[in-house]
Protein backbone atom coordinates (compact mmCIF):
# COMPACT_ATOMS: atom_id res chain seq x y z
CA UNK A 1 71.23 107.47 128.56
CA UNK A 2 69.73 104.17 126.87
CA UNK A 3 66.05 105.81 127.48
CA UNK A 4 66.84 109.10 125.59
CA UNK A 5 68.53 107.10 123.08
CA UNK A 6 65.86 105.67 122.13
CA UNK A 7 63.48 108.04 122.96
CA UNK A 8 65.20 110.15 120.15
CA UNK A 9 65.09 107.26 117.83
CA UNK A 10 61.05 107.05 118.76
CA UNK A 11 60.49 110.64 118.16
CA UNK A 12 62.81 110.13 114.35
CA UNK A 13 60.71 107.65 113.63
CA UNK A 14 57.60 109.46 114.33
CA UNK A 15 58.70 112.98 112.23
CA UNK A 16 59.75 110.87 109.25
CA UNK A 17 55.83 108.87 109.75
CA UNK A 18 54.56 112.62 109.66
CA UNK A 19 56.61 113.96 107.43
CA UNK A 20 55.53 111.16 104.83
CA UNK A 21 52.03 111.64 105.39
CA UNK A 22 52.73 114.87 104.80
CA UNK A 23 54.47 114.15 101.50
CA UNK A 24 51.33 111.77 100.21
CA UNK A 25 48.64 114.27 101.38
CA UNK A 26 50.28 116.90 99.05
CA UNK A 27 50.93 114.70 95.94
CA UNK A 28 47.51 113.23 96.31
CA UNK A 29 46.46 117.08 96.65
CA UNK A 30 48.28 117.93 93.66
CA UNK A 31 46.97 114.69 91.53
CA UNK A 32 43.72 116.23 92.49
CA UNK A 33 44.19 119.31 91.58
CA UNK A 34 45.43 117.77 87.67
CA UNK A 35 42.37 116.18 87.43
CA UNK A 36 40.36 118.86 88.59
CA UNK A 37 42.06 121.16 85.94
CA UNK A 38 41.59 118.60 83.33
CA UNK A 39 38.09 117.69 83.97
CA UNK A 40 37.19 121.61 83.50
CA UNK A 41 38.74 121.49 80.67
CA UNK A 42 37.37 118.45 79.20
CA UNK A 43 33.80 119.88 80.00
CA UNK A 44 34.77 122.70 77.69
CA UNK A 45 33.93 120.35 74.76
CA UNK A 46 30.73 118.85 73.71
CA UNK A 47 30.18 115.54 73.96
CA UNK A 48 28.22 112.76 71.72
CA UNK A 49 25.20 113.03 73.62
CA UNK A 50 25.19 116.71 73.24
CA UNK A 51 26.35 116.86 69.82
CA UNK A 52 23.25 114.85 68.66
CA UNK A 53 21.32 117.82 68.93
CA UNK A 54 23.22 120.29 66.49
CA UNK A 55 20.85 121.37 64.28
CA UNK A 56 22.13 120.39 60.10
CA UNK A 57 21.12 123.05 58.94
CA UNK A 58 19.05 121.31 56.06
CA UNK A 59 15.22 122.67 55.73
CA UNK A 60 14.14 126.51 57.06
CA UNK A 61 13.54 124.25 60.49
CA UNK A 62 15.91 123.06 62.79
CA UNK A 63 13.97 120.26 64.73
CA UNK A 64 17.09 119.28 66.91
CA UNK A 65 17.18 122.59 68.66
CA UNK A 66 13.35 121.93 69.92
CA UNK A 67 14.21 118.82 71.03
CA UNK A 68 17.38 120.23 73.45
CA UNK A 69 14.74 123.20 74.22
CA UNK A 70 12.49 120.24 75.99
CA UNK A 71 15.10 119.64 78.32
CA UNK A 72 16.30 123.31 79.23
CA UNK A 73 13.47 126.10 77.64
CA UNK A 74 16.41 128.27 77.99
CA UNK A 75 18.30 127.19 75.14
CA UNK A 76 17.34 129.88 72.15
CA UNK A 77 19.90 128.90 69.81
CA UNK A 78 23.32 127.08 68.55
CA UNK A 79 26.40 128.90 67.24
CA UNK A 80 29.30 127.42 65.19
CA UNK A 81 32.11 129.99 63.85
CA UNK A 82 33.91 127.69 60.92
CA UNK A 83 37.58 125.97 61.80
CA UNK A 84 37.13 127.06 65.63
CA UNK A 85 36.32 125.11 68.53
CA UNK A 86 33.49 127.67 68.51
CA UNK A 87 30.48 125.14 67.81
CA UNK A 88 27.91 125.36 70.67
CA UNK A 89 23.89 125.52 71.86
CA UNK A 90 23.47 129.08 73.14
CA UNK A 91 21.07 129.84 76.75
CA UNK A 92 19.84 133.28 77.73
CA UNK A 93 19.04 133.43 81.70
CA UNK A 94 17.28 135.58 83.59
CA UNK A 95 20.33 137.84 84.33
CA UNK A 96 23.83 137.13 83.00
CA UNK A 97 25.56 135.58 85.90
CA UNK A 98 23.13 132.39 85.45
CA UNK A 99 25.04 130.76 83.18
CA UNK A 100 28.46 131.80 83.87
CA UNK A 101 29.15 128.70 85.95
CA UNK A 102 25.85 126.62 84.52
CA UNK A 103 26.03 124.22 81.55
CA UNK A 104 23.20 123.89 78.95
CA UNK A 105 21.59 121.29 81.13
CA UNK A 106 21.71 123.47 84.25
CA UNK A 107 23.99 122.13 85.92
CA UNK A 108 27.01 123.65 88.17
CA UNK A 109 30.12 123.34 85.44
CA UNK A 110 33.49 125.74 86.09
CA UNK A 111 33.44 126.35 82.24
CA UNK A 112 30.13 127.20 81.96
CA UNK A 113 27.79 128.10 78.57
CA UNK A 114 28.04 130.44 75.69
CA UNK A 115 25.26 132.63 76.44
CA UNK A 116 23.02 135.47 74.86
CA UNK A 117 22.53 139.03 77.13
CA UNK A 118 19.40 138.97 79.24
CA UNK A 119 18.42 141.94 77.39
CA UNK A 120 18.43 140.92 73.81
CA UNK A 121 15.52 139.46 72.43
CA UNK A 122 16.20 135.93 71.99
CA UNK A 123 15.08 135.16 68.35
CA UNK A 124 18.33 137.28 67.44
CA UNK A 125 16.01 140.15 65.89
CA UNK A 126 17.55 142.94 67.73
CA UNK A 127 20.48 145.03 65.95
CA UNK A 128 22.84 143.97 67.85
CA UNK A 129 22.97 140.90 69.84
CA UNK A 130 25.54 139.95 72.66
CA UNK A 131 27.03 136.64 73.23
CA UNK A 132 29.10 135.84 76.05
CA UNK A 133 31.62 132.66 76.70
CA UNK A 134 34.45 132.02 79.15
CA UNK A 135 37.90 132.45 77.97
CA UNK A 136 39.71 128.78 77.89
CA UNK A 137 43.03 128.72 77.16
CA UNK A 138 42.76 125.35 75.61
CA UNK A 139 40.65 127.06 73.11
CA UNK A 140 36.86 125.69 74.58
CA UNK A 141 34.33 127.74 75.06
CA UNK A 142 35.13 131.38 73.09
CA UNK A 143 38.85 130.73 74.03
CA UNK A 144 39.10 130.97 70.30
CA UNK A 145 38.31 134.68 70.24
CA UNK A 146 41.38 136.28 71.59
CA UNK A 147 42.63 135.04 68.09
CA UNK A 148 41.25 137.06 66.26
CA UNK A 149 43.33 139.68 67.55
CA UNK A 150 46.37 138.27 64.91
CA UNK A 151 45.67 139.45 61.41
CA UNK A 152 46.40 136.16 59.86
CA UNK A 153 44.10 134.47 62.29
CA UNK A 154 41.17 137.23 61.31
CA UNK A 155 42.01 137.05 57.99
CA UNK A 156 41.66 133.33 58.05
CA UNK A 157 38.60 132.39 59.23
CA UNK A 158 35.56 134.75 58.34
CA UNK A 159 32.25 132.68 58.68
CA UNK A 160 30.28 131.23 61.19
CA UNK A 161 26.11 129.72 61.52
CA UNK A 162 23.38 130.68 63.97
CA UNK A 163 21.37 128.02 64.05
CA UNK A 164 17.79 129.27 65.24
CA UNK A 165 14.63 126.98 65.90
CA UNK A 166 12.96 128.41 62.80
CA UNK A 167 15.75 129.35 60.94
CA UNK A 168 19.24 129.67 59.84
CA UNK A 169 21.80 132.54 59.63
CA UNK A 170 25.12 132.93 58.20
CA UNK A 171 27.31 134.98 59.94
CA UNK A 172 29.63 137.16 58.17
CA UNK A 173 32.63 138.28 60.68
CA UNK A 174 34.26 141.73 59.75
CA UNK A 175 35.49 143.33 63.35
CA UNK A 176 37.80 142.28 66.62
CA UNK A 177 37.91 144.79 68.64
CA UNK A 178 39.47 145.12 72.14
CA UNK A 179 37.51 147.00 75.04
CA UNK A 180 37.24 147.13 78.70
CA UNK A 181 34.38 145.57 80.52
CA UNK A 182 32.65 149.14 81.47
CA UNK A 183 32.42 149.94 77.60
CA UNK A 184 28.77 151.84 78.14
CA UNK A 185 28.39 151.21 74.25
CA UNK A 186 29.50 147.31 73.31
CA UNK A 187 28.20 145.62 76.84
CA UNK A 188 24.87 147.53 76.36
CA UNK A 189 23.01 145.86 73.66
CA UNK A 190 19.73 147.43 74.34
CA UNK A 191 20.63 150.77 73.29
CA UNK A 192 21.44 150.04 69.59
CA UNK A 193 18.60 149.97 67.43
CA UNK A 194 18.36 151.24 63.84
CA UNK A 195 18.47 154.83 64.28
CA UNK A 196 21.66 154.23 66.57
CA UNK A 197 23.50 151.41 64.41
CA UNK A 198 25.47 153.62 62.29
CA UNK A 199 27.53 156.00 64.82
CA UNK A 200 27.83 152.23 66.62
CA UNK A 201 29.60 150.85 63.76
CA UNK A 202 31.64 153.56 63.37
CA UNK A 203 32.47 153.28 66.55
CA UNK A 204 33.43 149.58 66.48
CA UNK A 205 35.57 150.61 63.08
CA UNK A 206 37.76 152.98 65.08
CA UNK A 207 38.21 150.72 68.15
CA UNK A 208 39.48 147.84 66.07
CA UNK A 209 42.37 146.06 66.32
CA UNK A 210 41.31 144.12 62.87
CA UNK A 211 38.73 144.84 60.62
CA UNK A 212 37.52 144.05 56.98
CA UNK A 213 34.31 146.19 54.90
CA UNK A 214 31.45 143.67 53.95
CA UNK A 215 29.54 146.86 53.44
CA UNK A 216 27.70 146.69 56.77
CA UNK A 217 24.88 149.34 57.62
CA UNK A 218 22.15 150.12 59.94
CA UNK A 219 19.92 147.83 57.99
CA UNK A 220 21.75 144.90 58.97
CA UNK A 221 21.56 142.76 62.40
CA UNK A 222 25.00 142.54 64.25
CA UNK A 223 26.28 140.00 66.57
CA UNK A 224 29.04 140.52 69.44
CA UNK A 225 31.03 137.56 70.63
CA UNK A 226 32.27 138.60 74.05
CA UNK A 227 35.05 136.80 75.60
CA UNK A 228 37.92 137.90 79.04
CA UNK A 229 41.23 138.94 77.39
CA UNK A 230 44.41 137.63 78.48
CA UNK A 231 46.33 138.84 81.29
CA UNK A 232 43.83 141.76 81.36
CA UNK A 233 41.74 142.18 84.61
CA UNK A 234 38.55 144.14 82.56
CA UNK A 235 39.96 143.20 79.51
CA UNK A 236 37.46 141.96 76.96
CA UNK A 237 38.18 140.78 73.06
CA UNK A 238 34.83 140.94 70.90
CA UNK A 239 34.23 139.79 67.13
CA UNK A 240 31.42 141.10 65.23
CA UNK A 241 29.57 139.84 62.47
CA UNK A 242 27.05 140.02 60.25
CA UNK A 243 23.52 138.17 60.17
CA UNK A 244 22.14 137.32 57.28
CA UNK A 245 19.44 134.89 56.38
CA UNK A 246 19.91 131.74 54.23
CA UNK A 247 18.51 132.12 50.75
């Protein structure tokens, strides 16, 4: 009676050693799993030693952006839309899953870079130009995009900068529109050229779910920003604006 007394007291003593490992090997999981979370996030952002190469914009050169193309020849430009967290170098890859989980400096990054379609011409001379960037939801990368889906948030903030190597655009934003990944027309860049630009803007007019007139036409160049919607497998949000050179 003694032995299974305290063989029962051995084999307590034993669960409750198991059962606390148990317990530590979870929290530690789950403090893992926080800092995992956070450190994608935090890699969302720029840092210092990145920042040091956004071009200022001062001069018809931007000699920053050749110095961050030295280190990764796929950077082509750097994109800023005014009072978002939308300030960042953009890469074009050989295809367009090479970035998706890439940063600038080609390494592996969950959050990885705002990047242009593999099928634009990467001096931005096309007439319509595709930019891509993963949906954050603490508004890094183009997390700020699904905003523009609210009127006051469209309404408030209508300018951005495309910083190029050799030059400098202003973008002028006048669409949000929101579309499904297969869209044949928006997610094929290639097929709009001058002769096409018209009927495409007319198309991005009725699919809308905000727009202002700035008067665009088929003379003009237009750039997509191309983000995942929320709570929307295929769902995609896209702003378009306006290129225009600095005078």
């Amino acid at each position: 009676m003694r032995q299974a007394a305290l063989a029962a007291k051995a084999g307590n003593r034993l669960l409750g050693i198991v059962a606390g490992l148990l317990i530590l090997v979870m929290l530690l999981y789950g403090a893992y799993s926080l800092w995992d979370t956070a450190m994608v996030y935090a890699g969302a952002f720029l840092d210092d030693d990145l920042l040091r190469y956004k071009p200022t914009g001062e001069g018809e050169d931007n000699p920053t952006l050749d110095e961050l193309m030295k280190i990764n020849p796929d950077v082509c430009g750097w994109i800023t839309i005014d009072d978002t967290h939308i300030d960042y170098p953009v890469v074009q890859g050989e295809d367009d899953m090479e970035y998706i989980n890439k940063d600038v400096y080609g390494e592996f990054s969950l959050s990885g870079s705002i990047f242009l379609d593999s099928r634009n011409s990467r001096d931005f001379t096309d007439s319509y130009s595709l930019v891509y960037g993963h949906h954050m939801s603490n508004g890094g990368m183009f997390g700020d995009i699904v905003e523009f889906v609210n009127k006051d948030y469209f309404e408030g903030h209508k300018t951005g900068t495309l910083y190029l190597p050799d030059c400098t655009y202003q973008i002028t934003l006048f669409a949000c529109v929101e579309a499904d990944a297969s869209d044949s027309l928006i997610y094929n860049p290639d097929a709009q050229d001058p002769s096409s630009l018209d009927s495409f803007l007319s198309y991005i007019e009725d699919k809308a779910v905000q727009y202002r007139d700035i008067g665009v036409s088929s003379d003009d160049r237009i750039i997509g920003l191309s983000t995942c919607a929320e709570a929307v497998t295929n769902g995609r949000v896209v702003v378009y604006g306006r290129l225009e050179t600095e005078s």
